[in-house]
N, C-alpha and C. Protein backbone atom coordinates (compact mmCIF):
# COMPACT_ATOMS: atom_id res chain seq x y z
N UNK A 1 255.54 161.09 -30.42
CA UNK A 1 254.54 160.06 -30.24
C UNK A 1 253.33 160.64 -29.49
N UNK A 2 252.04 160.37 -29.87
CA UNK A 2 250.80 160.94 -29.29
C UNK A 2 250.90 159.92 -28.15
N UNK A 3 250.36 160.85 -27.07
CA UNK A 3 249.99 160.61 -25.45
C UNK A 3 248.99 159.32 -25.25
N UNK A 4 248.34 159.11 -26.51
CA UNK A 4 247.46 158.28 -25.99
C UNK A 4 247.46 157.30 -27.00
N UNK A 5 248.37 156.99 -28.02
CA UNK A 5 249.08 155.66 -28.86
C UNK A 5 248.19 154.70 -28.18
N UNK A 6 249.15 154.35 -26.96
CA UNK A 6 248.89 152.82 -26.45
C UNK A 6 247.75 152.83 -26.44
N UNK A 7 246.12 153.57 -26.51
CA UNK A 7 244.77 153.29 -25.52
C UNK A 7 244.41 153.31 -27.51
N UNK A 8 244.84 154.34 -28.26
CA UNK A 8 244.29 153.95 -29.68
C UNK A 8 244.65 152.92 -30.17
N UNK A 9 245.49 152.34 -30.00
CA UNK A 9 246.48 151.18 -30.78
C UNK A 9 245.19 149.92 -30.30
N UNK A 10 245.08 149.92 -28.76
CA UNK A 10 243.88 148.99 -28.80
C UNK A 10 242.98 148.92 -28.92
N UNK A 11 242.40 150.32 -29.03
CA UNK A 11 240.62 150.91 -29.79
C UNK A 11 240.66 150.10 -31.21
N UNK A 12 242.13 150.14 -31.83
CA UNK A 12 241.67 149.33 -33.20
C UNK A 12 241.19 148.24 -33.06
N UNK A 13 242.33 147.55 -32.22
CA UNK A 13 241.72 145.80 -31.74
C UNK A 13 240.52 145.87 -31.65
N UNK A 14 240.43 146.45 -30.49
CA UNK A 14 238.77 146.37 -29.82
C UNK A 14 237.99 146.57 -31.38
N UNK A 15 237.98 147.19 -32.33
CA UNK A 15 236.39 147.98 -33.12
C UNK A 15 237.02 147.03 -34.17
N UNK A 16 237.99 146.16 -34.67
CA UNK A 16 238.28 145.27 -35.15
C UNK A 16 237.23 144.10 -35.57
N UNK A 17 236.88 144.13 -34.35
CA UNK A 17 235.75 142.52 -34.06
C UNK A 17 234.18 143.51 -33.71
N UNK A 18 234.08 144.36 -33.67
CA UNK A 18 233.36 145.47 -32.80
C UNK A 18 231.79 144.63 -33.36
N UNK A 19 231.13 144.60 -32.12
CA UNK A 19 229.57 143.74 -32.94
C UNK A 19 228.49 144.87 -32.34
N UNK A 20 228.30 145.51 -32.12
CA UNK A 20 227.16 146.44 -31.67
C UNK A 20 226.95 147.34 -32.80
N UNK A 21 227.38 147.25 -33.68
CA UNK A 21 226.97 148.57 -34.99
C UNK A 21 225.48 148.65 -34.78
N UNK A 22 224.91 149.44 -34.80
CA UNK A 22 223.15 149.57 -35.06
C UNK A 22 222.48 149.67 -33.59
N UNK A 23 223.10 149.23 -32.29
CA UNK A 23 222.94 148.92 -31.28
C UNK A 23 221.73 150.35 -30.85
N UNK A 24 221.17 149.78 -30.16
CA UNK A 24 219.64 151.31 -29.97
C UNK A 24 220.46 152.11 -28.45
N UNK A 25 221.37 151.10 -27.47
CA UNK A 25 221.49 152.19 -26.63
C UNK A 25 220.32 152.14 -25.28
N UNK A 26 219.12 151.38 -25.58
CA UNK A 26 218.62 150.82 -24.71
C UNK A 26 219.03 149.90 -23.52
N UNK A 27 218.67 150.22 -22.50
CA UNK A 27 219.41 149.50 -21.40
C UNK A 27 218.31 147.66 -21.72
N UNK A 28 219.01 146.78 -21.72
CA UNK A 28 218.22 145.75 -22.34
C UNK A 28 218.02 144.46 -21.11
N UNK A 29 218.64 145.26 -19.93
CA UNK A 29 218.47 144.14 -18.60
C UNK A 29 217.44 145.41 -17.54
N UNK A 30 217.52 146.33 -18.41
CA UNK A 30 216.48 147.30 -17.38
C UNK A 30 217.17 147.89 -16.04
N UNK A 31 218.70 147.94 -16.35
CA UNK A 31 218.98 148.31 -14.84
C UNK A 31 219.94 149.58 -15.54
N UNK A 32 220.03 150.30 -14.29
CA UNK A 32 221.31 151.51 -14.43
C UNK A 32 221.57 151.34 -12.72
N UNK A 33 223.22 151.22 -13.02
CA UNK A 33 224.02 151.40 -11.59
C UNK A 33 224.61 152.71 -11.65
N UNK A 34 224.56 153.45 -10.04
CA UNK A 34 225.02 154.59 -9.40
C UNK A 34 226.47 153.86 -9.05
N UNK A 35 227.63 154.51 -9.12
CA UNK A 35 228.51 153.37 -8.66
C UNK A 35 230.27 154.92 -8.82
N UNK A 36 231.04 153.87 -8.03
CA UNK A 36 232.12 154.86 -7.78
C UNK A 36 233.16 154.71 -8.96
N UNK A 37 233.43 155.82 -9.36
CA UNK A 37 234.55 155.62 -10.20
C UNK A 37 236.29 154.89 -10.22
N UNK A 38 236.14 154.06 -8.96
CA UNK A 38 236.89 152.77 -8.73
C UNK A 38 237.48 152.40 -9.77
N UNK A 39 238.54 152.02 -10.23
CA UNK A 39 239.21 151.05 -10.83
C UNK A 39 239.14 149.75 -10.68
N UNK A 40 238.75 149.61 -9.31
CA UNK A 40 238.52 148.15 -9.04
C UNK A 40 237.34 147.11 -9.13
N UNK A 41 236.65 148.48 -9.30
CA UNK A 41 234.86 147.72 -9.99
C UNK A 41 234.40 147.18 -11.50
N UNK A 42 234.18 146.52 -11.39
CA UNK A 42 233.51 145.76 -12.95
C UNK A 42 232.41 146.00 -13.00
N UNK A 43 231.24 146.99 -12.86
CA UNK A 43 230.22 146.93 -12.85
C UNK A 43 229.49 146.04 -13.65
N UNK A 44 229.57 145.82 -14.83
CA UNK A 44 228.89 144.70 -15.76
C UNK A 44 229.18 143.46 -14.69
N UNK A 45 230.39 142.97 -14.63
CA UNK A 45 230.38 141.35 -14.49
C UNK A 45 230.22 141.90 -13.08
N UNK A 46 230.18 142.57 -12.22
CA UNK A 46 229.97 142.22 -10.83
C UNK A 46 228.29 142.36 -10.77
N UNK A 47 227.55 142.30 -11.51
CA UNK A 47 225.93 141.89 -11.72
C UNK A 47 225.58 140.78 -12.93
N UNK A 48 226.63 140.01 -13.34
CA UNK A 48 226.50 138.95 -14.22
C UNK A 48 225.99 139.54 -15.67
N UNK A 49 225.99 140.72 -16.34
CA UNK A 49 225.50 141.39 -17.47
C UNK A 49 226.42 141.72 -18.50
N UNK A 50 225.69 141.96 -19.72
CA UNK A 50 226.73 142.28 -20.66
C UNK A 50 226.99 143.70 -21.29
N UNK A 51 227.39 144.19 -22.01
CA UNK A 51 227.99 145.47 -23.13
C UNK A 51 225.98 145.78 -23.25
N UNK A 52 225.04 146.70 -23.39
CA UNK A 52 223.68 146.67 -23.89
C UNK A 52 223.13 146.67 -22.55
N UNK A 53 223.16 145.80 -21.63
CA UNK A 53 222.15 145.73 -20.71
C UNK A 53 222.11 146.51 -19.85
N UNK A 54 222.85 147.55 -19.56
CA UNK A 54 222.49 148.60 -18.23
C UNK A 54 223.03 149.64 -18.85
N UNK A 55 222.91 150.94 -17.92
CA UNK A 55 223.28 152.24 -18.20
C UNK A 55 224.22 152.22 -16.68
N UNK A 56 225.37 152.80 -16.73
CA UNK A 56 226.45 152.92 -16.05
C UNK A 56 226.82 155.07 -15.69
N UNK A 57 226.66 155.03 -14.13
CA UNK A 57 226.98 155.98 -13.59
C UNK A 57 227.74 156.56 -12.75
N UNK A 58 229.02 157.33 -12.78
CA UNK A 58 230.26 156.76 -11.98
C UNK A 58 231.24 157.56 -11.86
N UNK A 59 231.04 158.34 -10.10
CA UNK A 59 231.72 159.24 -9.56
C UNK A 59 232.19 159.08 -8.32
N UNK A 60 232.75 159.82 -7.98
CA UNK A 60 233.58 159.67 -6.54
C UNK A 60 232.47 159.39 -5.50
N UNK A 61 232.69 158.20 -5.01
CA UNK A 61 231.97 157.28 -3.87
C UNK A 61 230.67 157.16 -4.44
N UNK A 62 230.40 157.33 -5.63
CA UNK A 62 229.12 156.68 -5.61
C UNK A 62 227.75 157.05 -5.85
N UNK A 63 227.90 158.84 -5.47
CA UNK A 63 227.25 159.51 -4.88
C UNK A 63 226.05 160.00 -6.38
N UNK A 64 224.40 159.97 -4.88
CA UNK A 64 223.33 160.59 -6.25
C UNK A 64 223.24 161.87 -5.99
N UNK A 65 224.38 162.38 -6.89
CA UNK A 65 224.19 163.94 -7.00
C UNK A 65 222.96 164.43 -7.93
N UNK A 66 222.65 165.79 -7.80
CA UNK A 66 221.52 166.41 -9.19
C UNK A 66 221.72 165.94 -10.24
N UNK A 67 223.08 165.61 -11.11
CA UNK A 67 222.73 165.21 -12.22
C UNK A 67 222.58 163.78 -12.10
N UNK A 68 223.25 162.85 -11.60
CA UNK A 68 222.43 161.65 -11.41
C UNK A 68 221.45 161.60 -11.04
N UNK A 69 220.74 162.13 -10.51
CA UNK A 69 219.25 161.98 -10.47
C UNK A 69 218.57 162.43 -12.25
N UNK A 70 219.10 163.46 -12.50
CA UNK A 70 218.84 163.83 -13.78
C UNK A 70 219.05 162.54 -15.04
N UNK A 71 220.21 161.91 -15.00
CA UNK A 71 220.11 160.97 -15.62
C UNK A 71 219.52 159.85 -15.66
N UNK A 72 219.49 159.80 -14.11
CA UNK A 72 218.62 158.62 -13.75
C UNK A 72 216.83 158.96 -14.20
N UNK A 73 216.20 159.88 -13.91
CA UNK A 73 214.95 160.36 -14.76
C UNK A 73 215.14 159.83 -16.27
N UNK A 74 216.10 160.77 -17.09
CA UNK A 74 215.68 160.10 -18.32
C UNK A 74 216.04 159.25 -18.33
N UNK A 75 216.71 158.36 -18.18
CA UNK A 75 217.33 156.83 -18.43
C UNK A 75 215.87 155.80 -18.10
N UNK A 76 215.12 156.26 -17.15
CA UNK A 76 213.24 155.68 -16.47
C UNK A 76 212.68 155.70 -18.32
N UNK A 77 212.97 157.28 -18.32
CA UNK A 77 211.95 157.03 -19.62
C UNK A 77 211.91 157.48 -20.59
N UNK A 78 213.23 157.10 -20.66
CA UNK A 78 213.97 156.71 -22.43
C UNK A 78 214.32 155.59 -22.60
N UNK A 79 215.22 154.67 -21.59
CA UNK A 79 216.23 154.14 -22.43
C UNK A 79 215.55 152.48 -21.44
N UNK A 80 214.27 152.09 -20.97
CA UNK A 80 213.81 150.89 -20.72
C UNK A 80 214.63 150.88 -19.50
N UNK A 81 215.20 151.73 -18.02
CA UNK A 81 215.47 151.47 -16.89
C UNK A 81 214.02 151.83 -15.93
N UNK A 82 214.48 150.15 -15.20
CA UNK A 82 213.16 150.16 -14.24
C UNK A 82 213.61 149.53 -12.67
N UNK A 83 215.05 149.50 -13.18
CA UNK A 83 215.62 149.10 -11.64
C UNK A 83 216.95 149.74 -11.96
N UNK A 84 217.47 150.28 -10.38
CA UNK A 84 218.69 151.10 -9.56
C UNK A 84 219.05 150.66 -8.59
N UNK A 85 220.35 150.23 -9.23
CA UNK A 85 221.46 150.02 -7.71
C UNK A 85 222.63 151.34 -8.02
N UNK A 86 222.50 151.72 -6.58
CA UNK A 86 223.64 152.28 -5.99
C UNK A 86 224.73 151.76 -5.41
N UNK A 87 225.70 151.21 -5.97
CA UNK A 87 226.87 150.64 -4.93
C UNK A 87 227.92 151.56 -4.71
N UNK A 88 227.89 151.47 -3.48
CA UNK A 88 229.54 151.68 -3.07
C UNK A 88 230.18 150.91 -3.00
N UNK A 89 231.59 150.91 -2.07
CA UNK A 89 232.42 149.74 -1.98
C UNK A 89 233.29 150.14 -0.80
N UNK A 90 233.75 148.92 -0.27
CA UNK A 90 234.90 148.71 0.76
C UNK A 90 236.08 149.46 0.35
N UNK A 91 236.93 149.91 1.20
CA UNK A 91 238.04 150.64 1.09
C UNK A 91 237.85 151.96 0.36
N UNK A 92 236.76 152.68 0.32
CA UNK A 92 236.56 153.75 -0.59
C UNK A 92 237.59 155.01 0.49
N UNK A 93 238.26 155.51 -0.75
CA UNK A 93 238.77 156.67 -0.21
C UNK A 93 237.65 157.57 -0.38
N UNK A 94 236.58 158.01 -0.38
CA UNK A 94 236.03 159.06 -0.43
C UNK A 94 235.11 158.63 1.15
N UNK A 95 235.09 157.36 1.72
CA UNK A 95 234.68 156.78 3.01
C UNK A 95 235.77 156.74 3.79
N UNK A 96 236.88 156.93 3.52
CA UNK A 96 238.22 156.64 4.76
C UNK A 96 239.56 157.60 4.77
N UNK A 97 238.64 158.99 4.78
CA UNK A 97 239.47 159.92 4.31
C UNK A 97 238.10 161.09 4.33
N UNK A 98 239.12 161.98 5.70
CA UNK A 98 238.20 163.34 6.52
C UNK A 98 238.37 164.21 4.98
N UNK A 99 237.53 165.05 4.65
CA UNK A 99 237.36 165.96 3.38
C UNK A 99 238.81 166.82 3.95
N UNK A 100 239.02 167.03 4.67
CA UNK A 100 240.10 168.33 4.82
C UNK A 100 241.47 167.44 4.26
N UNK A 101 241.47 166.26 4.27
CA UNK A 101 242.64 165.37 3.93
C UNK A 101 242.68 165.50 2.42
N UNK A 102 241.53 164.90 1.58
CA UNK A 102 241.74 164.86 0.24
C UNK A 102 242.07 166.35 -0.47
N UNK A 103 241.19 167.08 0.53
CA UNK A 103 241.35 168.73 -0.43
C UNK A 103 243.03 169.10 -0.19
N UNK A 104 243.61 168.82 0.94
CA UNK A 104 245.07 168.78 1.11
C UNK A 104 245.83 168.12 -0.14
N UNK A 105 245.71 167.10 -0.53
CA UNK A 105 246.50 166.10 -1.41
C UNK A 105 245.84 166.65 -2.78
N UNK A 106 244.80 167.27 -2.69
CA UNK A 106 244.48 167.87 -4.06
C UNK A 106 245.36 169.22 -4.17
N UNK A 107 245.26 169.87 -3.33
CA UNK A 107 245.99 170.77 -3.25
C UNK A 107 247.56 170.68 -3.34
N UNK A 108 248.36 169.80 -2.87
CA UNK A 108 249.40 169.82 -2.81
C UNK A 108 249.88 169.34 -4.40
N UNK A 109 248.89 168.66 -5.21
CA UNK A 109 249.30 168.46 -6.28
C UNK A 109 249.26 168.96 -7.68
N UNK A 110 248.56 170.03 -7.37
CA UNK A 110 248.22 171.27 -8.28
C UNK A 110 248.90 172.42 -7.32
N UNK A 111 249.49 172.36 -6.68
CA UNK A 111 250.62 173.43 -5.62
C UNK A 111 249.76 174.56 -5.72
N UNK A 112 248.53 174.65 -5.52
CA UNK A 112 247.39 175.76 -4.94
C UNK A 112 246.33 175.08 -3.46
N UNK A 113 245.82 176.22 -3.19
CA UNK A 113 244.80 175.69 -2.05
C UNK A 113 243.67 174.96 -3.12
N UNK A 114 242.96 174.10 -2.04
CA UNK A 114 241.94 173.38 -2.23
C UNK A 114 240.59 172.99 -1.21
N UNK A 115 241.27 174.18 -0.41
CA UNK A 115 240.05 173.61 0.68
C UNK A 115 238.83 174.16 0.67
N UNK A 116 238.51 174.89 -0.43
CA UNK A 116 237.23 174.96 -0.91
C UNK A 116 236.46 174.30 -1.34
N UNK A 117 237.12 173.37 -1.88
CA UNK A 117 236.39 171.95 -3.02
C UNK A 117 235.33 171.17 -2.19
N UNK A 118 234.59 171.16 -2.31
CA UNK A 118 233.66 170.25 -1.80
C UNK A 118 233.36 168.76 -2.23
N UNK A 119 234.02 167.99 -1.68
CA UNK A 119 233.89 166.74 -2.27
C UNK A 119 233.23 165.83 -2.03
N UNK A 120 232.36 165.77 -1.20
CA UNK A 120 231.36 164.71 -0.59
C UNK A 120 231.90 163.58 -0.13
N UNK A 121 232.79 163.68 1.46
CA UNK A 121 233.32 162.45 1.16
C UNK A 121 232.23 161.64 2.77
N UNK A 122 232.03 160.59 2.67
CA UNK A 122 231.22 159.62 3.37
C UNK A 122 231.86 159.30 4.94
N UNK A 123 230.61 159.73 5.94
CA UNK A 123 231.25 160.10 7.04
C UNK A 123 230.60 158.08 7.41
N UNK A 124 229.54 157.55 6.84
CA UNK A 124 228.90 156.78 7.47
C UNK A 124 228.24 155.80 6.14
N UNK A 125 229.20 154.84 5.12
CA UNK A 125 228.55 154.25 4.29
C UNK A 125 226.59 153.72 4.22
N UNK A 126 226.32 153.26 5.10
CA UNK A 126 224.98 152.71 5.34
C UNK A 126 224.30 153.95 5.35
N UNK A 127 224.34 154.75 6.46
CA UNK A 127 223.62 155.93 6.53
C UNK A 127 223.39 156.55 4.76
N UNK A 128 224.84 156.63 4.47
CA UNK A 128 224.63 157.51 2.57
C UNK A 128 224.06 156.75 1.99
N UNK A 129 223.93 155.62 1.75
CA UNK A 129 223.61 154.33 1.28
C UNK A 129 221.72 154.63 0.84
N UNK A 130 221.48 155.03 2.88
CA UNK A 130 219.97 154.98 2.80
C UNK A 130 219.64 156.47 2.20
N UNK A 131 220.28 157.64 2.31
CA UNK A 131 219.61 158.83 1.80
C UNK A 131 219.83 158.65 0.53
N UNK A 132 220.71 158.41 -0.51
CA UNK A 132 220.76 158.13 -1.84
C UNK A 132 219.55 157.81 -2.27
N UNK A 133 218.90 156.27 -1.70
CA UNK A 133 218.46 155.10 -1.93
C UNK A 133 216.86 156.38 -1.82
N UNK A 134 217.27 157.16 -0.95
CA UNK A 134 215.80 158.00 -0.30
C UNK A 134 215.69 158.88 -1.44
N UNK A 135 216.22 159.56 -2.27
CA UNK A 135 216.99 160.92 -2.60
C UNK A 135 216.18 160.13 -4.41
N UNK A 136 216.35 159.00 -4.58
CA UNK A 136 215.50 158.24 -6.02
C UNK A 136 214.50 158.45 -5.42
N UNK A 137 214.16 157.31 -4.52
CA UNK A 137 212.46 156.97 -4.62
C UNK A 137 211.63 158.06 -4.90
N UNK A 138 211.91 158.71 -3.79
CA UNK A 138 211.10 160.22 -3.73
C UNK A 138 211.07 161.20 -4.49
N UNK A 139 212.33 161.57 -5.88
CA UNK A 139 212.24 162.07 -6.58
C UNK A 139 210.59 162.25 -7.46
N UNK A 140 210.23 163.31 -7.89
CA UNK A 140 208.81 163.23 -8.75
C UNK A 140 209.24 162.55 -9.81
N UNK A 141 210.58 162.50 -10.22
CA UNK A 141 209.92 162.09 -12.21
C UNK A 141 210.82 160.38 -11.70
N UNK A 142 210.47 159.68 -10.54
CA UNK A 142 211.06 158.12 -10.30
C UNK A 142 209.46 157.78 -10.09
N UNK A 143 208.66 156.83 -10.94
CA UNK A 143 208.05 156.23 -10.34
C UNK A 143 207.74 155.34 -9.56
N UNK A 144 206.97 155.04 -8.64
CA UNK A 144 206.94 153.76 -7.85
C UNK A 144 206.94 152.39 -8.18
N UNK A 145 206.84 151.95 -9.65
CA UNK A 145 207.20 150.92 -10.22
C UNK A 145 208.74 150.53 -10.25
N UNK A 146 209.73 151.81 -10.20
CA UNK A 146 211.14 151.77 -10.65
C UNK A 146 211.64 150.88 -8.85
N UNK A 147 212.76 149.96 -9.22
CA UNK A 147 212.97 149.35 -8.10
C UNK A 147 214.33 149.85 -7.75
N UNK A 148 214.62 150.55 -6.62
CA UNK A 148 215.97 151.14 -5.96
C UNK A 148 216.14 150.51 -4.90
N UNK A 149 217.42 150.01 -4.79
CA UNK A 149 218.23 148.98 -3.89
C UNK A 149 219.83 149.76 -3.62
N UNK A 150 220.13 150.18 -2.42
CA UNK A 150 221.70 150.28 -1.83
C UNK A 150 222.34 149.54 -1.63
N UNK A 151 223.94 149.69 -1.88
CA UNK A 151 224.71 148.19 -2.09
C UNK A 151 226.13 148.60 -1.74
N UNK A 152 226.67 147.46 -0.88
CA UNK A 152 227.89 147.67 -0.80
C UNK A 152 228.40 146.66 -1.20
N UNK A 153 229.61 147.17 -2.40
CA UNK A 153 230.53 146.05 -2.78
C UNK A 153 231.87 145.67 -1.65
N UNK A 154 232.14 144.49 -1.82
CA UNK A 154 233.34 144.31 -1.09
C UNK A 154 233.90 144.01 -2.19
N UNK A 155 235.90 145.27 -2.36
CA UNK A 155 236.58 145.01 -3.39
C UNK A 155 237.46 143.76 -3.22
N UNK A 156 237.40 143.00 -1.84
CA UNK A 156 238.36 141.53 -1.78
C UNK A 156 237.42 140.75 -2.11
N UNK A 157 236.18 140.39 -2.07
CA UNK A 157 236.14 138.93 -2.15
C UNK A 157 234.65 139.10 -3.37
N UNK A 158 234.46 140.57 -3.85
CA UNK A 158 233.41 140.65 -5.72
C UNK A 158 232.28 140.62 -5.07
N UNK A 159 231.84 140.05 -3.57
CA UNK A 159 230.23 140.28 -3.58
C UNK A 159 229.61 141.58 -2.70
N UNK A 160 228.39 141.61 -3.37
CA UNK A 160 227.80 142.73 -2.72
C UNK A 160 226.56 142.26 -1.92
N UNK A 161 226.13 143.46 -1.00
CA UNK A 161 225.56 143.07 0.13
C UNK A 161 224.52 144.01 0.08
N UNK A 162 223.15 143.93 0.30
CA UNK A 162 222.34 144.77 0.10
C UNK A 162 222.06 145.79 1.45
N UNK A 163 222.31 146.68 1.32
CA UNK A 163 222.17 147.52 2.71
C UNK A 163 220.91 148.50 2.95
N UNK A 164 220.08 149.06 1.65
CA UNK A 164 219.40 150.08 1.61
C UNK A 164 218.86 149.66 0.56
C-alpha cells in the first residue's frame, strides 16, 4: 500500500467538486500572511477569507527570513498584495524553547549532532514581532503604500492581537 493512500484517497474527494479551474492565482483580498507552520492555525478563517484571497507563508515561528521577503516583493507586484500580516502565536515552540533544546531533540532523532542548525528560535515575541514588521517596511522593493501589521495569535481562544 502507498504511504500516502489515505491523503490521495481524499485529494479525489476534494478535486471531485474542485471549483477554481481557470483560477489566475491572484491574491483577491490583497493580503499575504507571514505565519508559523502550526497545525493549529487556520490562516484563511482566522482572517474571515476564502481559497483566492491571500497568499500564505509558513515557517517555523513565523519568521521574515530572505526568502520571505523575496516572496513577499513579488507577491507586491505580481499577484495584487498590498497588505502583510505577520502572525505568530501563543505557545510557539520556536518562543518557549532555548535553541540548544530543539537542536538536542533534533538531534536525538536523527541520532547525529545538531547543534549547528540554526533555527531562529524567539527569545522575545513583541520585540521579533517589531523587527519583522521593520525588516518589510524598509525593504526597497515594499512600497509605502503596502500596509504591514505584527500579530499575535492566541491558539485558545482564535483571536489575534495587533502588536507591531
Amino acid at each position: 500500500m502507498n504511504d500516502f493512500e489515505d491523503l490521495l484517497a481524499a485529494n479525489r474527494t476534494y478535486a471531485a467538486d474542485f471549483g477554481m479551474n481557470g483560477f489566475d492565482g491572484i491574491a483577491k483580498a490583497g493580503v499575504l500572511m507571514v505565519t508559523c507552520m502550526d497545525s493549529r492555525l487556520d490562516p484563511l478563517g482566522m482572517i474571515g477569507l476564502v481559497p483566492g484571497d491571500a497568499k500564505f507563508l509558513r515557517n517555523p515561528g513565523g519568521r521574515v527570513t530572505d526568502d520571505v521577503l523575496k516572496a513577499i516583493a513579488l507577491s507586491i507586484a505580481t499577484l495584487n498584495v498590498d497588505r502583510v500580516l505577520i502572525v505568530e502565536h501563543t505557545r510557539c515552540a520556536m518562543a518557549s524553547s532555548p535553541e540548544s533544546v530543539l537542536q538536542a531533540k533534533i538531534g536525538e532523532a536523527n541520532n547525529t549532532d545538531a547543534s549547528w542548525l540554526s533555527l531562529g528560535v524567539i527569545d522575545d515575541q513583541a520585540a521579533a514581532l517589531t523587527a519583522d514588521v521593520h525588516k518589510v517596511i524598509s525593504h526597497p522593493l515594499v512600497p509605502e503604500t503596502v500596509k504591514v501589521g505584527g500579530f499575535l495569535y492566541d491558539v485558545d481562544t482564535g483571536l489575534l492581537k495587533q502588536i507591531a
